[in-house]
Protein backbone atom coordinates (compact mmCIF):
# COMPACT_ATOMS: atom_id res chain seq x y z
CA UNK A 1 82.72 -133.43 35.56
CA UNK A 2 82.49 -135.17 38.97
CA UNK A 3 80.39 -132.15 40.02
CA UNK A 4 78.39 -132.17 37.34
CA UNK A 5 77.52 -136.12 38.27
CA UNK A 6 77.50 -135.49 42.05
CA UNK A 7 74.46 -133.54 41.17
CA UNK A 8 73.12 -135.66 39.05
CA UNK A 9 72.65 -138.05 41.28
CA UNK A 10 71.93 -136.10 43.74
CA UNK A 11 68.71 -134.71 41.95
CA UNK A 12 68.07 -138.64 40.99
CA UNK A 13 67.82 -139.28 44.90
CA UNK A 14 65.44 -136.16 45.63
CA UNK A 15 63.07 -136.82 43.02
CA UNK A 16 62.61 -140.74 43.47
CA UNK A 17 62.27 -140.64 47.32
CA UNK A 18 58.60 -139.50 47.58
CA UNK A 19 57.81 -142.16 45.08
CA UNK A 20 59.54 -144.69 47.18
CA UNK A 21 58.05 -143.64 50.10
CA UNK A 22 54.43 -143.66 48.45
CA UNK A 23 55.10 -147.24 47.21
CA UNK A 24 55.64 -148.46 50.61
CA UNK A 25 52.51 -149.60 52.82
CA UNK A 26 51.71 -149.76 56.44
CA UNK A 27 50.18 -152.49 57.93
CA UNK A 28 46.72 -150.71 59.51
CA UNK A 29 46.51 -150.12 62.97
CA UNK A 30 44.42 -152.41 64.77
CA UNK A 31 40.75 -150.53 65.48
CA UNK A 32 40.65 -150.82 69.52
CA UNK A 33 36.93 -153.10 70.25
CA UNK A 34 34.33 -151.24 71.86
CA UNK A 35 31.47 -152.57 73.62
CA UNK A 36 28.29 -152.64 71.22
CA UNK A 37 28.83 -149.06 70.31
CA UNK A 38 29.98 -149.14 66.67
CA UNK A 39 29.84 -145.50 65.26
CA UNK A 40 29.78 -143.41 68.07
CA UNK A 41 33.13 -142.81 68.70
CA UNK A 42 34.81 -139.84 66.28
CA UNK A 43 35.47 -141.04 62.89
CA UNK A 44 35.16 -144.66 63.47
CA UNK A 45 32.56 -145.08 60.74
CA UNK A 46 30.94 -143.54 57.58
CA UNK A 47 27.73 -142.39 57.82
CA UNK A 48 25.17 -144.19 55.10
CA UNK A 49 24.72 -142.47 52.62
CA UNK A 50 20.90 -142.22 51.43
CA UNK A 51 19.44 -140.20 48.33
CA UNK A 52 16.80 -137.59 49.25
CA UNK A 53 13.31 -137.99 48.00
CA UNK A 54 12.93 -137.21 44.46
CA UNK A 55 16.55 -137.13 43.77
CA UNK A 56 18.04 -138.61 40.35
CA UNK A 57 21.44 -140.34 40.45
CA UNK A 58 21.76 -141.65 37.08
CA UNK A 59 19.99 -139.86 33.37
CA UNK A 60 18.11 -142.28 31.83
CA UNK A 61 18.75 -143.16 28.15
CA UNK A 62 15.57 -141.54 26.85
CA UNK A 63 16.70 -137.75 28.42
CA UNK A 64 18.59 -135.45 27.22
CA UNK A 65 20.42 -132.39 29.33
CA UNK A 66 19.65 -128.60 28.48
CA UNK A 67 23.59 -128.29 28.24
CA UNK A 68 23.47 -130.56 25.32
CA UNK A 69 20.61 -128.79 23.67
CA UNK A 70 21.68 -125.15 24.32
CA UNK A 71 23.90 -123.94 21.56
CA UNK A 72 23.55 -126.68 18.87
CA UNK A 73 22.42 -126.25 15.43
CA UNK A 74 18.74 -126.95 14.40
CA UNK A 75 18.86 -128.31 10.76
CA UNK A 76 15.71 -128.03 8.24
CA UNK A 77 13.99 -131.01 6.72
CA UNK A 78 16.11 -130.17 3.66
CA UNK A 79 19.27 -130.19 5.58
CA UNK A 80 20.27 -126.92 5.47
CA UNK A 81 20.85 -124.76 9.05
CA UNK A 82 17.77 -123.55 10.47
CA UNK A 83 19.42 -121.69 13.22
CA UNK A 84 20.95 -122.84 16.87
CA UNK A 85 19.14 -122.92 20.03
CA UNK A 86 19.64 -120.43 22.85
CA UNK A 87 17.29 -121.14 25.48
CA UNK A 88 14.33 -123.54 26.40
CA UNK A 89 11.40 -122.66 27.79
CA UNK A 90 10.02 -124.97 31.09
CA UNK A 91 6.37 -124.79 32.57
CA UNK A 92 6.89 -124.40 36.23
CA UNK A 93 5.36 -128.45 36.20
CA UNK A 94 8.92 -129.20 35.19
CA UNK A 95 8.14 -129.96 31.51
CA UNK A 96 10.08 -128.41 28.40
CA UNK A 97 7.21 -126.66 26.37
CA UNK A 98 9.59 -125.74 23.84
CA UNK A 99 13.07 -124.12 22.36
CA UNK A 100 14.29 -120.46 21.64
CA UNK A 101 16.06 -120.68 17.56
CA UNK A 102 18.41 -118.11 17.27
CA UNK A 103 17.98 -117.57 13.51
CA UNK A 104 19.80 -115.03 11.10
CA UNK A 105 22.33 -112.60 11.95
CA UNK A 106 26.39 -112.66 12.10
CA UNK A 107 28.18 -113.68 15.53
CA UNK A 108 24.27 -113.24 17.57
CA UNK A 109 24.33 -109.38 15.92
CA UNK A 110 20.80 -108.94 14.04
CA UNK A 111 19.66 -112.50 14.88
CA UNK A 112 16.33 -113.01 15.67
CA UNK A 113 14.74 -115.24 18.59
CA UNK A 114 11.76 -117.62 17.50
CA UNK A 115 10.15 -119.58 19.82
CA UNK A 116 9.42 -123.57 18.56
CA UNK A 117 7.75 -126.01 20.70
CA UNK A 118 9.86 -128.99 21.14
CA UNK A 119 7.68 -131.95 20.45
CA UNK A 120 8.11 -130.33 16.50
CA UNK A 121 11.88 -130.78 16.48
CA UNK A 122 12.63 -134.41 15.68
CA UNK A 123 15.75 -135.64 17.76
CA UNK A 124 18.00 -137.80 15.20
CA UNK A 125 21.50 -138.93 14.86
CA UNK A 126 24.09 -138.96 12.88
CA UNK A 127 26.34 -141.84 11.13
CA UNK A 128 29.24 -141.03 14.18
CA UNK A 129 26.41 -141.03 17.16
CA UNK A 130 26.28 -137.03 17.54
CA UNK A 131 22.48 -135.92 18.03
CA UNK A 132 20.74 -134.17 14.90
CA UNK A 133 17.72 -131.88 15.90
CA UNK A 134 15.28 -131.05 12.54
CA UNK A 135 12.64 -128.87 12.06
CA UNK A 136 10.17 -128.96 9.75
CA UNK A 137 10.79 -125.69 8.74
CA UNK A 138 13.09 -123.88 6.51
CA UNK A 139 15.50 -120.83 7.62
CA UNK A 140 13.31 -118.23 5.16
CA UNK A 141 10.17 -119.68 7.44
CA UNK A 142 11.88 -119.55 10.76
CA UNK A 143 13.17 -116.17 9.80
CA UNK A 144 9.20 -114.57 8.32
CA UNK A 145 8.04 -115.74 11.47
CA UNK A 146 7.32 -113.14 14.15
CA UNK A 147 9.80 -112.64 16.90
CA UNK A 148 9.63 -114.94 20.31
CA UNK A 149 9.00 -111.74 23.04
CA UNK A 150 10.42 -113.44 27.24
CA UNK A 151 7.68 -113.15 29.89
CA UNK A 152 10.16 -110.09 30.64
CA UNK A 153 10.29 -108.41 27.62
CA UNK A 154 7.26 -108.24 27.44
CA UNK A 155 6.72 -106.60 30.96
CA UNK A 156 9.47 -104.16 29.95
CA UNK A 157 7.08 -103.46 27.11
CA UNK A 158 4.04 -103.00 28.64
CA UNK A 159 5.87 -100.44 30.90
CA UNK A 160 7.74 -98.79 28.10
CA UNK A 161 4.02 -98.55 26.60
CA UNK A 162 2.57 -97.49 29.66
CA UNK A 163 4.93 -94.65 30.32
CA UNK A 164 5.15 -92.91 27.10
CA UNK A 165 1.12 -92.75 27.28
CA UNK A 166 1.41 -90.96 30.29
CA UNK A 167 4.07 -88.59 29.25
CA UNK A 168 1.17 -87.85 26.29
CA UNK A 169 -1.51 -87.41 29.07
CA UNK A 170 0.59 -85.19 30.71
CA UNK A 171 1.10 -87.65 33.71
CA UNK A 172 3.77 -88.88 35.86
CA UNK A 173 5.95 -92.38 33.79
CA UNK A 174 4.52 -95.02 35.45
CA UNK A 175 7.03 -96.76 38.07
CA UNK A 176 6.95 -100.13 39.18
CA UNK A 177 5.32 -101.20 42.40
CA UNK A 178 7.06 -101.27 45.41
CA UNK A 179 6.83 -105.40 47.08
């Protein structure tokens, strides 16, 4: 039994001396005075800190982050879901020109991508704050509507295309350019 509290004190001691010791404070060291050269010497002072041109520090109320678009649900004008959004598209000026809907499907298998252009999803909220994004569109629309084709696939295309009419012609499949 006296073991058993010898050690219980023992781990008492251990595990309340770094506490103890972080409580305590030291009185600074006096900075030695130099002669008109403040900031030159190692260390002695932060450097200012000064945004860059063009930089933003704090989002504005009246912006909203891709993050917090990609992924959430795009509801109808009759409330029911449209589809979610999986990408944006941005104009190398900066500016969004519009949204890709993910719409139909199970789990992303079979959905299809349709491009809308964001000024004709109206941003909302709900009664607890959370953003509401509806189209004026229903899921049936969304889902008649032909299929949003990336500046890439439809490169990949035009290659595909390109390649099985020279395999017709009796040519070589056309290869991309070397840069």
């Amino acid at each position: 039994m006296r073991t058993l509290i010898k050690q219980i004190a023992l781990v008492s001691v251990l595990t309340s001396a770094p506490a103890i010791a972080l409580s305590q404070t030291a009185e600074p060291a006096e900075e030695p005075e130099t002669s008109g050269q403040a900031g030159l010497e190692t260390g002695a002072v932060e450097p200012t800190i000064a945004p860059i041109e063009g930089q933003i520090i704090l989002q504005s109320e009246n912006t909203i982050l891709a993050k917090d678009l990609i992924g959430r649900t795009v509801f109808s004008h009759e409330g029911e879901v449209a589809g979610d959004i999986n990408d944006m598209i941005i104009n190398f000026d900066g500016t969004v020109e519009g949204v890709v809907v993910g719409v139909g499907g199970f789990l992303g298998i079979g959905e299809k991508e349709v491009a809308i252009e964001l000024k004709k999803i109206k941003l909302g909220s709900r009664d607890d704050g959370s953003m509401l994004l509806i189209l004026n569109a229903t899921r049936e629309e969304l889902e008649a509507s032909p299929e949003f084709k990336s500046a890439r696939d439809q490169k990949i295309e035009f290659q595909t295309e390109t390649s099985m009419q020279n395999l017709e012609d009796g040519l070589p499949p056309a290869t991309e350019p070397e840069e």
